[in-house]
PDB file of N, CA and C in Angstrom:
ATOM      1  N   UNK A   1      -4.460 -26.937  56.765  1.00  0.00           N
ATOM      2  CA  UNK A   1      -4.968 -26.100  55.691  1.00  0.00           C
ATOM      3  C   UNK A   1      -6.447 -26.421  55.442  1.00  0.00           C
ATOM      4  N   UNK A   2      -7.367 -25.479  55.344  1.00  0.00           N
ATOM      5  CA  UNK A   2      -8.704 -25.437  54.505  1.00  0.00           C
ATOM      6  C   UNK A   2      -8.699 -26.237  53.838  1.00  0.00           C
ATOM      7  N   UNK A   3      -9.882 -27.132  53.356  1.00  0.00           N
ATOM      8  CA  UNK A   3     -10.121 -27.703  52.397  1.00  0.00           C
ATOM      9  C   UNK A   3     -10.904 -26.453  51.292  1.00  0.00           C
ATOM     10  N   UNK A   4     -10.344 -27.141  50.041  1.00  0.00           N
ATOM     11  CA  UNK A   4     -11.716 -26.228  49.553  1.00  0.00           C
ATOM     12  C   UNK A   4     -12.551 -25.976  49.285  1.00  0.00           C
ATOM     13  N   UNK A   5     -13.170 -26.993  49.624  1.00  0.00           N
ATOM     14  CA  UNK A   5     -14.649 -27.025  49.713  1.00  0.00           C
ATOM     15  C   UNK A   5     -15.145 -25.310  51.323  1.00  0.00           C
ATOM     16  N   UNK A   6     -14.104 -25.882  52.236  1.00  0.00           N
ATOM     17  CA  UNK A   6     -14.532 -24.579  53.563  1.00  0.00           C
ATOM     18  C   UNK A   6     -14.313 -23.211  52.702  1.00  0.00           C
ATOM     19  N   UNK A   7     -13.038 -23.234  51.889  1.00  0.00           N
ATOM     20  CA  UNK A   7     -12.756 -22.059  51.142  1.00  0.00           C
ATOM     21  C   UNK A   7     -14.032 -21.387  50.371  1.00  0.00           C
ATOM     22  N   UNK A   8     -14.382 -22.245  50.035  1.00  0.00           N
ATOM     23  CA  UNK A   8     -15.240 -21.719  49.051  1.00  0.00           C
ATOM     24  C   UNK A   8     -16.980 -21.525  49.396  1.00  0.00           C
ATOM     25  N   UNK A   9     -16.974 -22.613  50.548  1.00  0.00           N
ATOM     26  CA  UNK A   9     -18.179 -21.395  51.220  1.00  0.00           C
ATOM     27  C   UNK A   9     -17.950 -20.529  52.061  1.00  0.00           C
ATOM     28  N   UNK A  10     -16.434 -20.185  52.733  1.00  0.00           N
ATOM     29  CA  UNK A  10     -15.856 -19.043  53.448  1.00  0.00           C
ATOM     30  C   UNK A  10     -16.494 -17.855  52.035  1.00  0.00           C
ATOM     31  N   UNK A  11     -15.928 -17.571  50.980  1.00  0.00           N
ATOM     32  CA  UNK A  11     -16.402 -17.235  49.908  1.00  0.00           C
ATOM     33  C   UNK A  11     -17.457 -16.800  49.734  1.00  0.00           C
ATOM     34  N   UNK A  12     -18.192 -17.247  49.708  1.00  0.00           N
ATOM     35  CA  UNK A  12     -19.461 -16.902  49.148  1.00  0.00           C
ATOM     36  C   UNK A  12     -20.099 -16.407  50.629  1.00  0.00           C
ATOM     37  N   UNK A  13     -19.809 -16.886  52.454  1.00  0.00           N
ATOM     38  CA  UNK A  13     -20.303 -16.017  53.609  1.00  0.00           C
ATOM     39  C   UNK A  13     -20.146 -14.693  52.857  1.00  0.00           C
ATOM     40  N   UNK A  14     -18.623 -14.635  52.551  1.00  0.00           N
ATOM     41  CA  UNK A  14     -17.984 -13.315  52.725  1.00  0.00           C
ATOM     42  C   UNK A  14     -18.837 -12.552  51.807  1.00  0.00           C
ATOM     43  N   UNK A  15     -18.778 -13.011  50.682  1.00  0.00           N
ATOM     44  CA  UNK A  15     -19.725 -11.772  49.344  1.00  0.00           C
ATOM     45  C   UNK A  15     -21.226 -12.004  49.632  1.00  0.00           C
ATOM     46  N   UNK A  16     -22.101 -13.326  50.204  1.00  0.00           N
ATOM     47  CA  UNK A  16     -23.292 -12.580  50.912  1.00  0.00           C
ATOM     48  C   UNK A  16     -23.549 -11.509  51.602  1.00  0.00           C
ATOM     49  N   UNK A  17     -22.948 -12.009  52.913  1.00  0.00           N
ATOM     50  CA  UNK A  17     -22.968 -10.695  53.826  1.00  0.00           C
ATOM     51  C   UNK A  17     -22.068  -9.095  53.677  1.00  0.00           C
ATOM     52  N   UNK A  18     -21.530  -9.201  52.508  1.00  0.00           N
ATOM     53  CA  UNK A  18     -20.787  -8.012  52.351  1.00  0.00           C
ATOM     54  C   UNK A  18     -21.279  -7.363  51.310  1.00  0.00           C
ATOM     55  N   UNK A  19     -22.021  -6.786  50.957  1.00  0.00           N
ATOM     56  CA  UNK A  19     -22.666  -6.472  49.862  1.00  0.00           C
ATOM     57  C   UNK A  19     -21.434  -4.716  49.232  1.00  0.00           C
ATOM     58  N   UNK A  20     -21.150  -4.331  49.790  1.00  0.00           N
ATOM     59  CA  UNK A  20     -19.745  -3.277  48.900  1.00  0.00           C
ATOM     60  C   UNK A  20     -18.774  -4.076  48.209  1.00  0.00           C
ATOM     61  N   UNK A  21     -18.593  -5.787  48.608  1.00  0.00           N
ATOM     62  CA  UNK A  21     -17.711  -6.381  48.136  1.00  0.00           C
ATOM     63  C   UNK A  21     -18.610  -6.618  46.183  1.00  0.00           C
ATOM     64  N   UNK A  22     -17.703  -6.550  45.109  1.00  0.00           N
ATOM     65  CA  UNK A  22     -18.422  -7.137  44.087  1.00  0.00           C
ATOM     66  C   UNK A  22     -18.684  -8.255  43.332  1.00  0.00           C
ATOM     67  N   UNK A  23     -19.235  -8.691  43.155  1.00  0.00           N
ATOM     68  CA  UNK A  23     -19.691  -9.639  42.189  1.00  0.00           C
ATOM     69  C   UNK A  23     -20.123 -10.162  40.808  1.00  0.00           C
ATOM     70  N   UNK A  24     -19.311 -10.275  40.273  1.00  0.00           N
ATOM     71  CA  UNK A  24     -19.604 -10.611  38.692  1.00  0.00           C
ATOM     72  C   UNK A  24     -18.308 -11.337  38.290  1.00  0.00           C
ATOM     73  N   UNK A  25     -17.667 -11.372  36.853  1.00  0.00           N
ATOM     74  CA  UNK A  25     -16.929 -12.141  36.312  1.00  0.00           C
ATOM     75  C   UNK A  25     -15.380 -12.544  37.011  1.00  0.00           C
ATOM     76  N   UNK A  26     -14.889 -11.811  37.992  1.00  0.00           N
ATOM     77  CA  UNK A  26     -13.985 -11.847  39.024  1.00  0.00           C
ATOM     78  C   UNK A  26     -14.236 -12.357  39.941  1.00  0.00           C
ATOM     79  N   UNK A  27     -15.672 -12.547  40.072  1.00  0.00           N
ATOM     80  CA  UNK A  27     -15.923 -13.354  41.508  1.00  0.00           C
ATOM     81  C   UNK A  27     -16.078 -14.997  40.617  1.00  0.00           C
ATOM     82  N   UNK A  28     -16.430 -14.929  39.761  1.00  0.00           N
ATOM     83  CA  UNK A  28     -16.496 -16.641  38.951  1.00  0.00           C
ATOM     84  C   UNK A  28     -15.696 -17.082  38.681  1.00  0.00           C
ATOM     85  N   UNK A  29     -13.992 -16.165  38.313  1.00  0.00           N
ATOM     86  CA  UNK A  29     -12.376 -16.658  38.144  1.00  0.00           C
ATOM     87  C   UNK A  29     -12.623 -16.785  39.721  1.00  0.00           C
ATOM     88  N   UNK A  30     -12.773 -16.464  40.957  1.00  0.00           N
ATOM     89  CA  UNK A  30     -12.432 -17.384  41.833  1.00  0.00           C
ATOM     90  C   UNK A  30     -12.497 -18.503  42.557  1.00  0.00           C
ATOM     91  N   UNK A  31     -14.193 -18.405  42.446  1.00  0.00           N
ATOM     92  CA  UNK A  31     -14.722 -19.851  42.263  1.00  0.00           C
ATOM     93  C   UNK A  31     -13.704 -20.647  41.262  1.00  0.00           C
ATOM     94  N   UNK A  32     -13.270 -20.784  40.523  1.00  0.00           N
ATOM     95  CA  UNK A  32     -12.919 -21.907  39.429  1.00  0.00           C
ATOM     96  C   UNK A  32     -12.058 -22.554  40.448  1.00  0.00           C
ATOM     97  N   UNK A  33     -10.841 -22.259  41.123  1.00  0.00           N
ATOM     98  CA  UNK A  33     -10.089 -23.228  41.297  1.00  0.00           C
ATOM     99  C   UNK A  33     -11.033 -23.917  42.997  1.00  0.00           C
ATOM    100  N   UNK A  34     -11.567 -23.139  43.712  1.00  0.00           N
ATOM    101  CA  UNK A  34     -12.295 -23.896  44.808  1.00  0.00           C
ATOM    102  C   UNK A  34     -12.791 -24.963  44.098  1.00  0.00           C
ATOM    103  N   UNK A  35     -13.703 -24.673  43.104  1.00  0.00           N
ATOM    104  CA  UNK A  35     -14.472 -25.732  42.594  1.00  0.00           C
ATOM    105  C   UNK A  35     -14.123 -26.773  42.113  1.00  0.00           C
ATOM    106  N   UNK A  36     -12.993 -26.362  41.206  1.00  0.00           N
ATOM    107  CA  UNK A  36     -11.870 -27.726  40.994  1.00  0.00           C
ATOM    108  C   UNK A  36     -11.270 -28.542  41.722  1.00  0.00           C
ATOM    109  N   UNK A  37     -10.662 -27.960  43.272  1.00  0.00           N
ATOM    110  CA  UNK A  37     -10.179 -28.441  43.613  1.00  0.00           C
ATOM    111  C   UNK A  37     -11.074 -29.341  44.979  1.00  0.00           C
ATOM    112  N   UNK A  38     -12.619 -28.875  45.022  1.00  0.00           N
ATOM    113  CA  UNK A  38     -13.295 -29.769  45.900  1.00  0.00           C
ATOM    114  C   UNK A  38     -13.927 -31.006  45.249  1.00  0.00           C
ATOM    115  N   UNK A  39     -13.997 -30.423  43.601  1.00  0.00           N
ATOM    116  CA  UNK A  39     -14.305 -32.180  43.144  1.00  0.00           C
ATOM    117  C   UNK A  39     -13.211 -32.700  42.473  1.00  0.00           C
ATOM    118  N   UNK A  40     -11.827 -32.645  42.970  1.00  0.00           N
ATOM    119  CA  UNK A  40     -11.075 -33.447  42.957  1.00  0.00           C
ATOM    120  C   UNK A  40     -10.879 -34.554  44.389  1.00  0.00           C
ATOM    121  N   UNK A  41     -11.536 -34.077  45.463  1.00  0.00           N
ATOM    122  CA  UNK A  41     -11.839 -34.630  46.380  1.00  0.00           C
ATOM    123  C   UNK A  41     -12.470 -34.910  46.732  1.00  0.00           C
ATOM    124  N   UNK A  42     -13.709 -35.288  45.511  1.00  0.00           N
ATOM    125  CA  UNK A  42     -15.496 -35.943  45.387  1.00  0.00           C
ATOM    126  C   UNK A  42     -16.364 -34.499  46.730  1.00  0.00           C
ATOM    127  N   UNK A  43     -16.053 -33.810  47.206  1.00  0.00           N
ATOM    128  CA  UNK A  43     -17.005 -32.594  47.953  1.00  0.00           C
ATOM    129  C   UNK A  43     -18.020 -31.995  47.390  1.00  0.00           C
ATOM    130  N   UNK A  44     -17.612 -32.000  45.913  1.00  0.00           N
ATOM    131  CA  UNK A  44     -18.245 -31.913  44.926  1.00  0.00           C
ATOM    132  C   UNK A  44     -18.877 -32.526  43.728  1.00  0.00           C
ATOM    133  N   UNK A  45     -20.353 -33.017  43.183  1.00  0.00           N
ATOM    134  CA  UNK A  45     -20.321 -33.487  42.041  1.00  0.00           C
ATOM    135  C   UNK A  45     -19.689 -33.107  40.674  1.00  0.00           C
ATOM    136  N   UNK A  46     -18.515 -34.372  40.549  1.00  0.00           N
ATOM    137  CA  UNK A  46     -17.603 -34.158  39.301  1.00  0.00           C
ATOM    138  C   UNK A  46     -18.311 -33.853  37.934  1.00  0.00           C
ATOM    139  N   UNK A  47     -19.532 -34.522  37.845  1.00  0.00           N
ATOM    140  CA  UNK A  47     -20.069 -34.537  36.496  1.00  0.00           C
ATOM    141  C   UNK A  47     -20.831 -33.373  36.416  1.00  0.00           C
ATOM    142  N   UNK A  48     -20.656 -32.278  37.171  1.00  0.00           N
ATOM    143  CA  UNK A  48     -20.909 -30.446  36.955  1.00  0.00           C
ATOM    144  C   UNK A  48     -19.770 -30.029  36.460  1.00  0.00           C
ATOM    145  N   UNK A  49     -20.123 -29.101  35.817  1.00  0.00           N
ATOM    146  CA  UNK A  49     -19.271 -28.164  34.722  1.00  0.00           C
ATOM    147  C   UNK A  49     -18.967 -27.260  35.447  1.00  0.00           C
ATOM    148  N   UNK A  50     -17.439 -26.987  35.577  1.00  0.00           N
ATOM    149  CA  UNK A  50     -16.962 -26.085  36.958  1.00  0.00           C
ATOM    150  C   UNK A  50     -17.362 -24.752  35.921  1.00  0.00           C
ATOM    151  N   UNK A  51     -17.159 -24.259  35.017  1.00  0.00           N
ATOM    152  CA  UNK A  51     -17.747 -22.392  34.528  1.00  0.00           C
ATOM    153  C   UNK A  51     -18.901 -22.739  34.870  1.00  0.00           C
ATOM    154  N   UNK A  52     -20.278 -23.629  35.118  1.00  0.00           N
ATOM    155  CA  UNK A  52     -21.149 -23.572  35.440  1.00  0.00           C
ATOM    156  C   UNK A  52     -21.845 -23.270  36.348  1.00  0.00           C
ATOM    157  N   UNK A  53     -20.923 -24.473  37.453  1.00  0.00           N
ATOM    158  CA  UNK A  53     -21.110 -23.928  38.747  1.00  0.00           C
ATOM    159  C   UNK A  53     -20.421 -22.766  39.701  1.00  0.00           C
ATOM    160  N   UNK A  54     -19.416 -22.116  39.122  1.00  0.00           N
ATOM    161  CA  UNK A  54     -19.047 -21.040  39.136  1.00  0.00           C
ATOM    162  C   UNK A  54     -20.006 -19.544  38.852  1.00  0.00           C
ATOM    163  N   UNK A  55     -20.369 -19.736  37.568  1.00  0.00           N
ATOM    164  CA  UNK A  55     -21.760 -18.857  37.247  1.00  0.00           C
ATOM    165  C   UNK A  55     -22.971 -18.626  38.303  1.00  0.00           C
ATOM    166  N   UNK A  56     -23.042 -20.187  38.243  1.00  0.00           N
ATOM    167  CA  UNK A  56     -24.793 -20.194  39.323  1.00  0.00           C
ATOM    168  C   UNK A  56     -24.046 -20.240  40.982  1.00  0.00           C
ATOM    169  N   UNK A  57     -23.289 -19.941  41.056  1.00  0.00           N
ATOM    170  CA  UNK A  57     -22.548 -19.506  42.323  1.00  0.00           C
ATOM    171  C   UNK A  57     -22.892 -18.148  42.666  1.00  0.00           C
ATOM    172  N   UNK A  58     -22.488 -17.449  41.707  1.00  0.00           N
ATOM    173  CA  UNK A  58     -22.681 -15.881  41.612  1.00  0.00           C
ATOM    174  C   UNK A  58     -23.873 -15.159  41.737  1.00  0.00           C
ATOM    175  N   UNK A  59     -24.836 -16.330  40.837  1.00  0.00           N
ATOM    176  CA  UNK A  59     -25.918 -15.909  40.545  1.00  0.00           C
ATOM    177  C   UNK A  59     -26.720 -16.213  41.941  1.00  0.00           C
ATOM    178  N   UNK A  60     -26.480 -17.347  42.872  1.00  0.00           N
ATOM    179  CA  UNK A  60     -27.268 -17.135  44.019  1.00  0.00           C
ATOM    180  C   UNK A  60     -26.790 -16.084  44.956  1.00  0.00           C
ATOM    181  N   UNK A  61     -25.252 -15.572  44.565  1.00  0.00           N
ATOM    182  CA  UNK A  61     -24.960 -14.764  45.423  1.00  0.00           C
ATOM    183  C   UNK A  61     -26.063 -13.462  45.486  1.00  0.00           C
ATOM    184  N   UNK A  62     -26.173 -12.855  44.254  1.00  0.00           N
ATOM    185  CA  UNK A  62     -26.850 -11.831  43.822  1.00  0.00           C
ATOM    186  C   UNK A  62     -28.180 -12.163  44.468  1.00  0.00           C
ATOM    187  N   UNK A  63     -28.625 -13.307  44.382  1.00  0.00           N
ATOM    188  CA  UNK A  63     -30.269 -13.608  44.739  1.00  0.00           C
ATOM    189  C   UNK A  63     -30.516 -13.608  46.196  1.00  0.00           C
ATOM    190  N   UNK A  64     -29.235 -14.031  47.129  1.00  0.00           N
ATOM    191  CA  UNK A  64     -29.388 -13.807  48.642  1.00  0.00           C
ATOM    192  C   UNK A  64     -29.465 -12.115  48.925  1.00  0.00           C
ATOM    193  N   UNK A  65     -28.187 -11.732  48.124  1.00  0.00           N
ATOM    194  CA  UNK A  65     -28.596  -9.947  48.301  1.00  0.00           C
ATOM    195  C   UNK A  65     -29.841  -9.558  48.269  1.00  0.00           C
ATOM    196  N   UNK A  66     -31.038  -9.869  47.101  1.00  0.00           N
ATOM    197  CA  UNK A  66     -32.177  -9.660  46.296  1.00  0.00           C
ATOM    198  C   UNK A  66     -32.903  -9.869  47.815  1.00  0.00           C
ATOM    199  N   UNK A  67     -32.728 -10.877  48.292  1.00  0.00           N
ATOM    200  CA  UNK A  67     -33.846 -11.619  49.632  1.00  0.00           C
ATOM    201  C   UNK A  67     -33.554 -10.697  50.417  1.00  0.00           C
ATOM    202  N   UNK A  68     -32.082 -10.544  51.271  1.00  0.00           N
ATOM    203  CA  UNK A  68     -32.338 -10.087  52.185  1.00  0.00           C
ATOM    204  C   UNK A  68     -32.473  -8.249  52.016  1.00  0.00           C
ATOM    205  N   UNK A  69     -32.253  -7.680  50.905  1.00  0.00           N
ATOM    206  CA  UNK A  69     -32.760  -6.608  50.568  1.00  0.00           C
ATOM    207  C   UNK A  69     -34.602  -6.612  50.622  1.00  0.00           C
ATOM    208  N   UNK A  70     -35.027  -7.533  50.350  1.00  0.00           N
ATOM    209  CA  UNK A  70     -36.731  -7.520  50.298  1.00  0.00           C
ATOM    210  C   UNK A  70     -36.884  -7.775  51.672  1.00  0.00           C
ATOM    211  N   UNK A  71     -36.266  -8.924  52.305  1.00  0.00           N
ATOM    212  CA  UNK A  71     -36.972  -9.195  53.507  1.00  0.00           C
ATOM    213  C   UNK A  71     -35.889  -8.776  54.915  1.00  0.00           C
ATOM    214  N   UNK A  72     -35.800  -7.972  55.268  1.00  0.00           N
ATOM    215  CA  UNK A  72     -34.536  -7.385  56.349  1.00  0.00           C
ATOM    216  C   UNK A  72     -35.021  -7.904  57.822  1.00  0.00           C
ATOM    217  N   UNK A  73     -36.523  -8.301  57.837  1.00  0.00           N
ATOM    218  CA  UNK A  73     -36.971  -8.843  59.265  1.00  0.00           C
ATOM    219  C   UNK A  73     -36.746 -10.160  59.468  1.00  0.00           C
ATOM    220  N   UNK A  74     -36.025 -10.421  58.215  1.00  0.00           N
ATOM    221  CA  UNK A  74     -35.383 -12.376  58.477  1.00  0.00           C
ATOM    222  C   UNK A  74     -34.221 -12.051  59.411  1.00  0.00           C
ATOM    223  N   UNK A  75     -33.950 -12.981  59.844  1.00  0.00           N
ATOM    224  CA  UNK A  75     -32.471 -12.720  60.968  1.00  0.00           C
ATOM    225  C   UNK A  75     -31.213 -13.201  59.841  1.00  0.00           C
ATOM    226  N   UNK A  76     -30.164 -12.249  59.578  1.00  0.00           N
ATOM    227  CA  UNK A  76     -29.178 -12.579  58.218  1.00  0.00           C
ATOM    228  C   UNK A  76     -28.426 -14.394  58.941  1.00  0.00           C
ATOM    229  N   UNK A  77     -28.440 -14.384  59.653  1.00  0.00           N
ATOM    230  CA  UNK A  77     -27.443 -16.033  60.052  1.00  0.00           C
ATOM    231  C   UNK A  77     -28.877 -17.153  59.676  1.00  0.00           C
ATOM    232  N   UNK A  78     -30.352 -16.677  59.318  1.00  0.00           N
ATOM    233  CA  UNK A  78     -30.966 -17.590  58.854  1.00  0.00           C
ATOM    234  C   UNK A  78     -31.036 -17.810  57.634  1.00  0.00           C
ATOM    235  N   UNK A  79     -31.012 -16.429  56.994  1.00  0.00           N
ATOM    236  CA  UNK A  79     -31.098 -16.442  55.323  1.00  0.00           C
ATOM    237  C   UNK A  79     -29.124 -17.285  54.924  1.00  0.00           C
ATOM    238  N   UNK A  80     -28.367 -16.242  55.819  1.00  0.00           N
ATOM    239  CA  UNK A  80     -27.116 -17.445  54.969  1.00  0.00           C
ATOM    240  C   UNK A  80     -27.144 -18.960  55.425  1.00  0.00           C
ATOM    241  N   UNK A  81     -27.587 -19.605  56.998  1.00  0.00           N
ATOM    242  CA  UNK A  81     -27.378 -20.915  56.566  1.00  0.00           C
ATOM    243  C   UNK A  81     -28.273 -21.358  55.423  1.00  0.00           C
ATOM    244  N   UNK A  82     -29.828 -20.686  55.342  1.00  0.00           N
ATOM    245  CA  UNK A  82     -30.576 -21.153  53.694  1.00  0.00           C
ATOM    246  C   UNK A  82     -29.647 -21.499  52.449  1.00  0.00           C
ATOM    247  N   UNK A  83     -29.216 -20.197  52.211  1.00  0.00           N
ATOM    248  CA  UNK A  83     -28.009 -20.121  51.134  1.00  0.00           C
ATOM    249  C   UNK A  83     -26.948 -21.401  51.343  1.00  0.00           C
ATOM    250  N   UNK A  84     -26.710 -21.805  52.516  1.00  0.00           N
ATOM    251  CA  UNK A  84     -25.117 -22.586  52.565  1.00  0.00           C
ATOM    252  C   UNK A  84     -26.054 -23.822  52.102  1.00  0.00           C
ATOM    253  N   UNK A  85     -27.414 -24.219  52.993  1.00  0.00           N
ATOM    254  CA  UNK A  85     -27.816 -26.128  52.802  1.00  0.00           C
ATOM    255  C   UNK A  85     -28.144 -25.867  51.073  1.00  0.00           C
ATOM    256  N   UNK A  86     -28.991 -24.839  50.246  1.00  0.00           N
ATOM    257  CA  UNK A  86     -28.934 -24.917  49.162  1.00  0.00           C
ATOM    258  C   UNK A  86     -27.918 -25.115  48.004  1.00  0.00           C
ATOM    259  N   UNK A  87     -26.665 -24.162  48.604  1.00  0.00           N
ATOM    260  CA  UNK A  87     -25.250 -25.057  47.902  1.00  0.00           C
ATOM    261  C   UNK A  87     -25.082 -26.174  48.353  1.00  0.00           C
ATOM    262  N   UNK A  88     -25.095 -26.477  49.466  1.00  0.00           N
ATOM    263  CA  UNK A  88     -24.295 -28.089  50.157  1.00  0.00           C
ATOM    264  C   UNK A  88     -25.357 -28.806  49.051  1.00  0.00           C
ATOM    265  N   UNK A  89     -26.656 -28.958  49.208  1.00  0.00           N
ATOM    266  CA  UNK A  89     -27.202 -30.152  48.522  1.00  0.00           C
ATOM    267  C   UNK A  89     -26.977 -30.139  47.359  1.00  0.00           C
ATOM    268  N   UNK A  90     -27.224 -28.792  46.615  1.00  0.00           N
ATOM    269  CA  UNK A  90     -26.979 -28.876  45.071  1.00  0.00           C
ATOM    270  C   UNK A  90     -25.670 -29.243  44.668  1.00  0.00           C
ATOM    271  N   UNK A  91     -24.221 -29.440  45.013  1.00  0.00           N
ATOM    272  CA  UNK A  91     -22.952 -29.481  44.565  1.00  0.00           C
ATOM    273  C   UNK A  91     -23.023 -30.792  45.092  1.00  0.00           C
ATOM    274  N   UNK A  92     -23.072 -31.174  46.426  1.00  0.00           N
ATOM    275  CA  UNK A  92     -22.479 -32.886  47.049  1.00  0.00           C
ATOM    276  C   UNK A  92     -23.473 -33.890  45.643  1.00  0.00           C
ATOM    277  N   UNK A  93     -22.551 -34.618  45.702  1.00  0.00           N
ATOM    278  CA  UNK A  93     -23.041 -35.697  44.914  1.00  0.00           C
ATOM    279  C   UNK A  93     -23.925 -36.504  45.555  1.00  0.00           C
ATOM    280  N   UNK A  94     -24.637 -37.026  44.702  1.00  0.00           N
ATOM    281  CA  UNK A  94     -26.080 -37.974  45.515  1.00  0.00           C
ATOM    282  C   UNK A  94     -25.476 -39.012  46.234  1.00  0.00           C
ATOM    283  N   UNK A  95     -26.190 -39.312  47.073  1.00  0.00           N
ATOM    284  CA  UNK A  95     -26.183 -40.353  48.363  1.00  0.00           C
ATOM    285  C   UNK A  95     -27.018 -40.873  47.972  1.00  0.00           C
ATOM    286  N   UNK A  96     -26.533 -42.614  48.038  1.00  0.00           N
ATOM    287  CA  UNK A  96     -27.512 -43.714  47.979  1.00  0.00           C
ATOM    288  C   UNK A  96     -28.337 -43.606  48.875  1.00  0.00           C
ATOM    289  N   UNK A  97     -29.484 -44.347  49.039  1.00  0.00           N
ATOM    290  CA  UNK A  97     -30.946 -44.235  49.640  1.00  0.00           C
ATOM    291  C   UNK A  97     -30.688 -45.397  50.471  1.00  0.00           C
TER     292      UNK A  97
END
């Protein structure tokens, strides 16, 4: 089985690159349980507020649309791995130095 941490950037591929798919308060009830259930398995920093990061989930979703609507001469598998290392770093919890 998926972890959900894969679930949940399977997720967010899917509503980047699918732009007929929608996005708003139905897409943040689904985030909730990915999100819960990847920082129950530290994938995620625990001390984030899962409606939070659920929200600003959405909200970059909308903002990758925004990009690759402005910029269409980017190649789309460059703008989503952008999108994926900007979630990976912002959610994983810090690594000692």
């Amino acid at each position: 089985m998926e972890s959900a941490w894969d679930r949940l950037l399977d997720l967010v591929d899917r509503l980047a690159t699918d732009v007929s798919l929608p996005v708003g308060a139905d897409t943040e009830d689904a985030f909730v349980p990915l999100i819960a259930g990847a920082m129950e398995v530290h994938d995620i920093d625990s001390e984030l507020h899962v409606p939070d990061v659920a929200r600003w989930l959405v909200g970059l979703v909308h903002a990758h649309r925004a990009v690759r609507a402005t910029h269409p001469d980017v190649h789309p598998d460059d703008d989503l791995s952008g999108l994926r290392v900007i979630i990976t770093r912002w959610l994983h919890r810090v690594r000692p130095r």
